[in-house]
PDB file of N, CA and C in Angstrom:
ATOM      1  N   UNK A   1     -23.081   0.028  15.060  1.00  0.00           N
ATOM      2  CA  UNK A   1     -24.260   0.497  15.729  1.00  0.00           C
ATOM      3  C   UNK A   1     -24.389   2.010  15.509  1.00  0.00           C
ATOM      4  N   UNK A   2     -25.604   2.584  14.701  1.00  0.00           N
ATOM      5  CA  UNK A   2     -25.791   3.944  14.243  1.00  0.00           C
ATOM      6  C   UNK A   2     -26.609   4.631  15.721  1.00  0.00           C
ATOM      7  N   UNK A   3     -26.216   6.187  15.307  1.00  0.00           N
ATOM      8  CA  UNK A   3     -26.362   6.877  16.512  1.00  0.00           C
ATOM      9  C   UNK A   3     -25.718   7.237  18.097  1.00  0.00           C
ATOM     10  N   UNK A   4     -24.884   6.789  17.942  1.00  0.00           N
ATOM     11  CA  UNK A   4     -24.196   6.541  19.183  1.00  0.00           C
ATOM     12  C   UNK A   4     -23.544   7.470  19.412  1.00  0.00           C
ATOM     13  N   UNK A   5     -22.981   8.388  18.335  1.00  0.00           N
ATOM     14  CA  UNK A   5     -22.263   9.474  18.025  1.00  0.00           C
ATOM     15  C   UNK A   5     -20.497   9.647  18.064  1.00  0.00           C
ATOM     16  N   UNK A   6     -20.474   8.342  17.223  1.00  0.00           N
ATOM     17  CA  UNK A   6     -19.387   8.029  17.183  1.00  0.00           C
ATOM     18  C   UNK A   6     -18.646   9.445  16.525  1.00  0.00           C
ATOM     19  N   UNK A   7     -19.521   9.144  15.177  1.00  0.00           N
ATOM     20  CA  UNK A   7     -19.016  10.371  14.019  1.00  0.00           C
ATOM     21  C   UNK A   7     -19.000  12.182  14.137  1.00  0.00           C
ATOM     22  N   UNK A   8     -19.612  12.070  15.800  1.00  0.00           N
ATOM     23  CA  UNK A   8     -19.492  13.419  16.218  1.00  0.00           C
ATOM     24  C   UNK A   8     -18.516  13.268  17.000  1.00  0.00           C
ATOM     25  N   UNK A   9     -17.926  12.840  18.099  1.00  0.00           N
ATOM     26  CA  UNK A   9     -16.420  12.754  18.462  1.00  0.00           C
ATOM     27  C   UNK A   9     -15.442  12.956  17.534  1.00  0.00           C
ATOM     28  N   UNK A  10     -15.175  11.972  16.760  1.00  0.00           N
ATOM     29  CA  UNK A  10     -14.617  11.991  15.770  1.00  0.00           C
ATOM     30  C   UNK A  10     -14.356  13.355  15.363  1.00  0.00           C
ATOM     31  N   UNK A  11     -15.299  13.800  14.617  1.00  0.00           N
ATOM     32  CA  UNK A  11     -15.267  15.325  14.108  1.00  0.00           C
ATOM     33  C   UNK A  11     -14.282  16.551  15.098  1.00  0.00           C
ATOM     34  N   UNK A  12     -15.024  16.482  16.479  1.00  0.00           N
ATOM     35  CA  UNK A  12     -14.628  17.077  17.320  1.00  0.00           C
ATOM     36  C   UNK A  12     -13.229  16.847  17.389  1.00  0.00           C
ATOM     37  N   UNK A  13     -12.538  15.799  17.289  1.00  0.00           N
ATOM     38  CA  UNK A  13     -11.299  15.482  17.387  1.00  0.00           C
ATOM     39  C   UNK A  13     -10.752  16.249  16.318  1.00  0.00           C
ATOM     40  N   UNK A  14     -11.053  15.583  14.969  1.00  0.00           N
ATOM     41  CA  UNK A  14     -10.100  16.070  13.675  1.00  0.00           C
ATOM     42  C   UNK A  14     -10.138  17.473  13.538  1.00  0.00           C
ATOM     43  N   UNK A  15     -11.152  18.577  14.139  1.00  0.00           N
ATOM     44  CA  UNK A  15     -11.142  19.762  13.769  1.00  0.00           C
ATOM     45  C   UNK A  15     -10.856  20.507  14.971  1.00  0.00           C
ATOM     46  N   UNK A  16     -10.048  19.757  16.358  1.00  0.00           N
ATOM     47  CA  UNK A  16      -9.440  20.810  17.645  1.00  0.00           C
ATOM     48  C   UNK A  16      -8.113  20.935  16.779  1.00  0.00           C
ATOM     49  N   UNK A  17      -7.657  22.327  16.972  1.00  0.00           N
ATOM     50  CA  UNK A  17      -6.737  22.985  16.933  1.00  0.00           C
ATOM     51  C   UNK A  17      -5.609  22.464  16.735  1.00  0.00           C
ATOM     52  N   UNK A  18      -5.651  21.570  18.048  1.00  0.00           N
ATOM     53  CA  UNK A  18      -4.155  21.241  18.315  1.00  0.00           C
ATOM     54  C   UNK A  18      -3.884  20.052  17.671  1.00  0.00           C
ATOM     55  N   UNK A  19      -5.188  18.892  17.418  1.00  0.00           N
ATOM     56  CA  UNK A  19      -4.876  18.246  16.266  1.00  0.00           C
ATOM     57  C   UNK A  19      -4.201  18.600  14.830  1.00  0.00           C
ATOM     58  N   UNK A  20      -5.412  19.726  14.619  1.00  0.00           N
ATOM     59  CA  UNK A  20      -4.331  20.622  12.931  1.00  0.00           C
ATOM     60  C   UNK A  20      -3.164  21.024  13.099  1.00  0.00           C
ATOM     61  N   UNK A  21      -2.708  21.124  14.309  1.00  0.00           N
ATOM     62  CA  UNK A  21      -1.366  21.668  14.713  1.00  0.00           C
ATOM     63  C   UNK A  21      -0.091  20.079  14.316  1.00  0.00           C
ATOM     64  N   UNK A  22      -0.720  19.270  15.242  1.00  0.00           N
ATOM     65  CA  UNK A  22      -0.110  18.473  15.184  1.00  0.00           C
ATOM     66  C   UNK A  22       0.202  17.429  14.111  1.00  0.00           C
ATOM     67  N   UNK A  23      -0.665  16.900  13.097  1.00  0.00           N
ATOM     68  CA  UNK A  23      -0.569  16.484  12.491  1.00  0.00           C
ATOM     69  C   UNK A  23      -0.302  17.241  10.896  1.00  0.00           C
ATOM     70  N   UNK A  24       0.826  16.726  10.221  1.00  0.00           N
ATOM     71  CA  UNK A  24       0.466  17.177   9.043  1.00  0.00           C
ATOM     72  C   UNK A  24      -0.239  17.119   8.064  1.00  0.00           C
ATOM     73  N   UNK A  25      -1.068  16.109   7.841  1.00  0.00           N
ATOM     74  CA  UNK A  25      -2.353  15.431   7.311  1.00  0.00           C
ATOM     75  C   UNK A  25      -2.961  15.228   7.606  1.00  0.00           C
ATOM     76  N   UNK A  26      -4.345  15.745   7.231  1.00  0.00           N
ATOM     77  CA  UNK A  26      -5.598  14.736   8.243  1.00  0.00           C
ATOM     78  C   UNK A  26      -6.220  14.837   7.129  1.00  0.00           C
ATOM     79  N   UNK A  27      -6.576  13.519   7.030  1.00  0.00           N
ATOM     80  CA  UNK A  27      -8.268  13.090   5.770  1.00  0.00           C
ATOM     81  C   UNK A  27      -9.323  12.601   6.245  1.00  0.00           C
ATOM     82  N   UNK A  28      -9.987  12.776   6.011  1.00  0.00           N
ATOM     83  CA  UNK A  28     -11.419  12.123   6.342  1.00  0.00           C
ATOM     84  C   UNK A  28     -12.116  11.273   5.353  1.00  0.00           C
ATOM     85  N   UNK A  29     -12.181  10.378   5.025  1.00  0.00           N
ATOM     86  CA  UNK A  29     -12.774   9.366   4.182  1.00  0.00           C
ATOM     87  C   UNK A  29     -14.520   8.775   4.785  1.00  0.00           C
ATOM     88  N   UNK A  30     -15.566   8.535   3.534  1.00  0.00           N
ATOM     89  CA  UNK A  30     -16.506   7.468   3.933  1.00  0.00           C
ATOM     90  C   UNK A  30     -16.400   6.289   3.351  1.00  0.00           C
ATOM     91  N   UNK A  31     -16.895   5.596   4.083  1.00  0.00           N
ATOM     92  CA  UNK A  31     -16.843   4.176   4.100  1.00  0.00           C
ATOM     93  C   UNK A  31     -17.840   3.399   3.695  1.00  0.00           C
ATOM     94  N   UNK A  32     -18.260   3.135   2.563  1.00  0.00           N
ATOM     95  CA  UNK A  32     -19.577   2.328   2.643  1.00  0.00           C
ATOM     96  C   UNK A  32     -19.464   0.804   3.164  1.00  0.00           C
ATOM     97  N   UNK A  33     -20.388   0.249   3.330  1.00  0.00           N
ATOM     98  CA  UNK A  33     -20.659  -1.337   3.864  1.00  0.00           C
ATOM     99  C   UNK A  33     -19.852  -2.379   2.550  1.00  0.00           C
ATOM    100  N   UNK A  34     -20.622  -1.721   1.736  1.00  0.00           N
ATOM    101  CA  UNK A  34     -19.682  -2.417   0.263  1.00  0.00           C
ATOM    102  C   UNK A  34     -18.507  -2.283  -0.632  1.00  0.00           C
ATOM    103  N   UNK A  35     -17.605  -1.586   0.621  1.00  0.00           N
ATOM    104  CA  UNK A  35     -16.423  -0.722  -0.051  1.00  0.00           C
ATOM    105  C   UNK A  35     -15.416  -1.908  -0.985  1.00  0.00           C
ATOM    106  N   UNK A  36     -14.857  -0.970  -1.918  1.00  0.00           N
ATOM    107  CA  UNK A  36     -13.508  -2.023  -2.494  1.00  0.00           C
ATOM    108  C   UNK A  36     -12.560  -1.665  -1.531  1.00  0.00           C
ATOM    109  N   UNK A  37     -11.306  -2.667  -1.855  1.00  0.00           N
ATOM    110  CA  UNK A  37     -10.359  -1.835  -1.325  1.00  0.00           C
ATOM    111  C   UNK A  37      -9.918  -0.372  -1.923  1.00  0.00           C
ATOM    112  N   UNK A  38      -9.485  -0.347  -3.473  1.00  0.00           N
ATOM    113  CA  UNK A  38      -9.045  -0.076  -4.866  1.00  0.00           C
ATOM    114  C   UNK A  38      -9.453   1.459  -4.487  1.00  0.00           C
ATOM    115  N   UNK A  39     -11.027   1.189  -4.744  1.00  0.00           N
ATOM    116  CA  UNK A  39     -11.816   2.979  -4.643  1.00  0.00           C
ATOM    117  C   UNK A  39     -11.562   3.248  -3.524  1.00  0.00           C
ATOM    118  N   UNK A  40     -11.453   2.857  -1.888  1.00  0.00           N
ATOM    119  CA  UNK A  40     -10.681   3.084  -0.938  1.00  0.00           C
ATOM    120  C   UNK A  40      -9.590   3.932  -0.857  1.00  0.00           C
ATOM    121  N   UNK A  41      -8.354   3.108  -1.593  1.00  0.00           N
ATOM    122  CA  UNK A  41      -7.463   3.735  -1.541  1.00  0.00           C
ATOM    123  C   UNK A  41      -7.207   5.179  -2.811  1.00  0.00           C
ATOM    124  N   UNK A  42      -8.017   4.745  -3.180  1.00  0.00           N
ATOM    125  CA  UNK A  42      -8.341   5.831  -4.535  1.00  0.00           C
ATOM    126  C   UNK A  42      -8.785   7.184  -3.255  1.00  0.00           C
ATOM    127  N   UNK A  43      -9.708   6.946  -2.680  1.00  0.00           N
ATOM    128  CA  UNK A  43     -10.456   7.906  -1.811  1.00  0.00           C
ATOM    129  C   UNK A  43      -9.917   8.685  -1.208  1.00  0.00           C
ATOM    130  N   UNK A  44      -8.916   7.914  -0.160  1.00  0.00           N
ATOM    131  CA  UNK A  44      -7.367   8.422   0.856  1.00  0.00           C
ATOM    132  C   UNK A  44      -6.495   8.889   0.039  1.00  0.00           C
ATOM    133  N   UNK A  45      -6.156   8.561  -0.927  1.00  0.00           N
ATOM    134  CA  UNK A  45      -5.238   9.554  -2.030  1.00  0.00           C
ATOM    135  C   UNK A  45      -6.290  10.736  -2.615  1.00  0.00           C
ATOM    136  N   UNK A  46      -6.961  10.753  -2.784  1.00  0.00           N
ATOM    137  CA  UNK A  46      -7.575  12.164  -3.303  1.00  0.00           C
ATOM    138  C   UNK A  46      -7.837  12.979  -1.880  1.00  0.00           C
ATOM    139  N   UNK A  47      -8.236  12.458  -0.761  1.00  0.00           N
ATOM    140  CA  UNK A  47      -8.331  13.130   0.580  1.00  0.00           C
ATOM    141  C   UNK A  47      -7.127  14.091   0.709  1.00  0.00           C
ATOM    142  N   UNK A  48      -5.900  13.223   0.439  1.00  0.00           N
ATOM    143  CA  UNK A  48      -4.905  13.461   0.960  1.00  0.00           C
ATOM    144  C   UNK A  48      -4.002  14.567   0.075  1.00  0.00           C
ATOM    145  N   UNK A  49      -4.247  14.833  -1.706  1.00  0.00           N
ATOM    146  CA  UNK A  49      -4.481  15.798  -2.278  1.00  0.00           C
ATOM    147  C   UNK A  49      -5.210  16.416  -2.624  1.00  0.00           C
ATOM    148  N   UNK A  50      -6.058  16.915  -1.625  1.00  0.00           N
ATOM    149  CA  UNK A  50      -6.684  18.135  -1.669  1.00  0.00           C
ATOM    150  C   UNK A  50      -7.945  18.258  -2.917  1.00  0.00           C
ATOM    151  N   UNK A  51      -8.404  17.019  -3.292  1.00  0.00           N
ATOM    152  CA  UNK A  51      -9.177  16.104  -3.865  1.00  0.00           C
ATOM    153  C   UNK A  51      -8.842  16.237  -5.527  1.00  0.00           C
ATOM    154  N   UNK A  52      -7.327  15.857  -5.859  1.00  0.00           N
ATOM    155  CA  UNK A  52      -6.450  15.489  -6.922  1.00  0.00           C
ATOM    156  C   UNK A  52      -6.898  14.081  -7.192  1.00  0.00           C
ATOM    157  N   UNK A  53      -8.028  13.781  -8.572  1.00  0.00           N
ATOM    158  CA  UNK A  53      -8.379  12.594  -8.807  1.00  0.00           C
ATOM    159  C   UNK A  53      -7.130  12.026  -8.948  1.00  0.00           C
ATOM    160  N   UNK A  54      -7.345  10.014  -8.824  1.00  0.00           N
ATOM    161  CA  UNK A  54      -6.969   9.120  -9.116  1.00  0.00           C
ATOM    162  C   UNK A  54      -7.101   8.179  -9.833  1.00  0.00           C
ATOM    163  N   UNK A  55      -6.574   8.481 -11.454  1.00  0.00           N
ATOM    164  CA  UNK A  55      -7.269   7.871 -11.952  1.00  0.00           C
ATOM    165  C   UNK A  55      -6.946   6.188 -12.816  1.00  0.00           C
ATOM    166  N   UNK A  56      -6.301   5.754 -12.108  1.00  0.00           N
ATOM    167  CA  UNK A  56      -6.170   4.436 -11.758  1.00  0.00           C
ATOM    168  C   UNK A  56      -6.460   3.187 -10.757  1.00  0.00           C
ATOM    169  N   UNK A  57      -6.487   1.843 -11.561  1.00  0.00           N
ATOM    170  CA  UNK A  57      -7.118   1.151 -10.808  1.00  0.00           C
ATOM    171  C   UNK A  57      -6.332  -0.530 -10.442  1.00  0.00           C
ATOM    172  N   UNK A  58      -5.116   0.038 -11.043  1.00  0.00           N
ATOM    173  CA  UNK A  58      -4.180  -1.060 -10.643  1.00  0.00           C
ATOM    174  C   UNK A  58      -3.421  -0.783  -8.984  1.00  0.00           C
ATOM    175  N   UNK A  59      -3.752  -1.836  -8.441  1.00  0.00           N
ATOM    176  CA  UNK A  59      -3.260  -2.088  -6.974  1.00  0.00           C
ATOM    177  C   UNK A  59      -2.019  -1.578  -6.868  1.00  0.00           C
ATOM    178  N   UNK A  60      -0.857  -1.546  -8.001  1.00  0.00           N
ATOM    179  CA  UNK A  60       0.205  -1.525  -7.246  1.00  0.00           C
ATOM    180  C   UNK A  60       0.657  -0.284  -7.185  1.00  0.00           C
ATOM    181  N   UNK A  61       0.046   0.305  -8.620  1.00  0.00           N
ATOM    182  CA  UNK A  61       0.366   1.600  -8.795  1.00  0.00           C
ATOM    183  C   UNK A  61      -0.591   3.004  -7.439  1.00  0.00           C
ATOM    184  N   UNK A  62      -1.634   2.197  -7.139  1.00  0.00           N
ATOM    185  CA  UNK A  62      -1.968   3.168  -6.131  1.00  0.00           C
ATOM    186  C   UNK A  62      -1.782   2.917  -4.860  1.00  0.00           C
ATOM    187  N   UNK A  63      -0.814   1.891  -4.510  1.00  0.00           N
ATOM    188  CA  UNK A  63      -0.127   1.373  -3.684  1.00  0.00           C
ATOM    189  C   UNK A  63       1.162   2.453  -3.737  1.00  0.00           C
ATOM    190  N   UNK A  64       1.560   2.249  -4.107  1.00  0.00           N
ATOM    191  CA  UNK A  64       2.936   3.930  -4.685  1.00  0.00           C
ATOM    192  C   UNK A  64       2.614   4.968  -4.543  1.00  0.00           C
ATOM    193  N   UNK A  65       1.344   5.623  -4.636  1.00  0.00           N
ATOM    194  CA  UNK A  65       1.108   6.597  -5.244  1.00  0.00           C
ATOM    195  C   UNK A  65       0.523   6.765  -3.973  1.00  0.00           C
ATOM    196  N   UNK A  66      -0.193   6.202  -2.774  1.00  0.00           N
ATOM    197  CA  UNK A  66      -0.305   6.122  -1.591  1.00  0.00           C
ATOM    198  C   UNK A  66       0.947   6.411  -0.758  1.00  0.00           C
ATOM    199  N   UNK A  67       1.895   5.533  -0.958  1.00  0.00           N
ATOM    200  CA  UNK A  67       2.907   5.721  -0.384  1.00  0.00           C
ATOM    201  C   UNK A  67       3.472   7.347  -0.588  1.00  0.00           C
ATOM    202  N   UNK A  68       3.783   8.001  -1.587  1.00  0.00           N
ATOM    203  CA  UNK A  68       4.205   9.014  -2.137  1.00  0.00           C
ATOM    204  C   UNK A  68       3.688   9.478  -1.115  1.00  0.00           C
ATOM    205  N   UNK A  69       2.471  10.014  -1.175  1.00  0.00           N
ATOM    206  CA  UNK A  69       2.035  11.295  -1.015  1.00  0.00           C
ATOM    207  C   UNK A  69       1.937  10.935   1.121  1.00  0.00           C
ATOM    208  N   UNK A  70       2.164   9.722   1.618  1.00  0.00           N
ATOM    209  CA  UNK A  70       2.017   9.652   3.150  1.00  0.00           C
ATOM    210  C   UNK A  70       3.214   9.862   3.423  1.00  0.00           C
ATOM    211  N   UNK A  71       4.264   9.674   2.557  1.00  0.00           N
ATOM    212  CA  UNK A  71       5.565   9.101   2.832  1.00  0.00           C
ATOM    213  C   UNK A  71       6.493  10.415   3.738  1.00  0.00           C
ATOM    214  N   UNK A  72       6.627  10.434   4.626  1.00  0.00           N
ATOM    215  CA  UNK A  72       7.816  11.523   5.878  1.00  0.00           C
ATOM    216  C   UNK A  72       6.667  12.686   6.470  1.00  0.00           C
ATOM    217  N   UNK A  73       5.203  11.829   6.596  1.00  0.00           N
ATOM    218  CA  UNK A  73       4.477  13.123   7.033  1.00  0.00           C
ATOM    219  C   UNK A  73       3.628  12.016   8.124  1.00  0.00           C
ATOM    220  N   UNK A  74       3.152  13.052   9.079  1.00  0.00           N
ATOM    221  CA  UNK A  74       2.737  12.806  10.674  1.00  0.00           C
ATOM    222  C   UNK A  74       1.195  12.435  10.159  1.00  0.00           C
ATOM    223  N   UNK A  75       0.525  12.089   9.636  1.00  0.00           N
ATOM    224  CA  UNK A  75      -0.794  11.987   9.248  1.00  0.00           C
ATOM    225  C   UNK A  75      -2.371  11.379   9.974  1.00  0.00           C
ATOM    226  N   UNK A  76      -3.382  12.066  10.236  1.00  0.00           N
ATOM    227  CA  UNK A  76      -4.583  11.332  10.958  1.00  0.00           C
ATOM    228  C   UNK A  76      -5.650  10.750   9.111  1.00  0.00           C
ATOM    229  N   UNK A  77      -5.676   9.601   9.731  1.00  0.00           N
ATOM    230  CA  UNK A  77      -6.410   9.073   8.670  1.00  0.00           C
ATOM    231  C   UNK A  77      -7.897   8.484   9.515  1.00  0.00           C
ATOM    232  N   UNK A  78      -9.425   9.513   9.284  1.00  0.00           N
ATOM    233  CA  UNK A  78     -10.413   8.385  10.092  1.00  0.00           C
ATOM    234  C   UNK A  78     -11.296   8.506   8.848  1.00  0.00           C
ATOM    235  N   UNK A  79     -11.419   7.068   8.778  1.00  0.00           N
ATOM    236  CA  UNK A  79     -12.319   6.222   8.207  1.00  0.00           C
ATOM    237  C   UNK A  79     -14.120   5.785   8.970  1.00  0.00           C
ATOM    238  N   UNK A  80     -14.839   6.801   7.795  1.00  0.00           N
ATOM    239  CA  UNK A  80     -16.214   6.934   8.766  1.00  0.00           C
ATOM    240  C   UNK A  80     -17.225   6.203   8.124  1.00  0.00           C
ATOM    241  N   UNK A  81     -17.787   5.663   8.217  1.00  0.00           N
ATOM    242  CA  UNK A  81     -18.351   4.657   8.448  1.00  0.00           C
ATOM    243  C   UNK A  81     -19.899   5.223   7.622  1.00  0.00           C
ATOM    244  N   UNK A  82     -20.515   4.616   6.372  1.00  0.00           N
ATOM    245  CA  UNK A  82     -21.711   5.310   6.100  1.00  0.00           C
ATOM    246  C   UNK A  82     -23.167   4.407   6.293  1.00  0.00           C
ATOM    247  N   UNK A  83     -24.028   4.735   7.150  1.00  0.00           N
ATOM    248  CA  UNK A  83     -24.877   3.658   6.892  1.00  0.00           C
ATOM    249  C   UNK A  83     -26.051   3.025   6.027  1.00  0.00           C
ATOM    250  N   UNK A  84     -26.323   2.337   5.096  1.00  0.00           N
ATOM    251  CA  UNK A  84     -27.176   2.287   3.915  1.00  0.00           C
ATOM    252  C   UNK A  84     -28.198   1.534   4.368  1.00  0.00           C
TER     253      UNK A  84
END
């Protein structure tokens, strides 16, 4: 349900202080209605380096390569929602 202002909470959250304090990662991803998983996780890995393409499209390898880069860190991951 659009408008509700979900995606302004949200915001408000990921950019207080003490969130950046606390977490060592935070990404912000959009979401379309027709998402893959694949470009998904493609998305959260480039979020998550500082927008370091990904340029693969085999599951397992960006399954790893996901893992890598989350792996021994405190991380906020929100997934926002786009409406078409």
């Amino acid at each position: 349900m659009g408008g509700l202002g979900k995606t302004t909470i949200a915001q408000l959250a990921y950019n207080e202080e003490r969130v950046k304090r606390y977490f060592n990662l935070r990404m912000w991803v959009r979401v379309s209605n027709d998402f893959e998983v694949r470009r998904l996780i493609g998305f959260i890995i480039e979020s998550a380096t500082s927008g370091s393409k990904c340029d693969t499209s085999n599951m397992d390898v960006l399954q790893q390569r996901l893992q890598e880069v989350l792996r021994g860190k405190l991380f906020l991951l929100v997934l926002d929602d786009v409406m078409e």
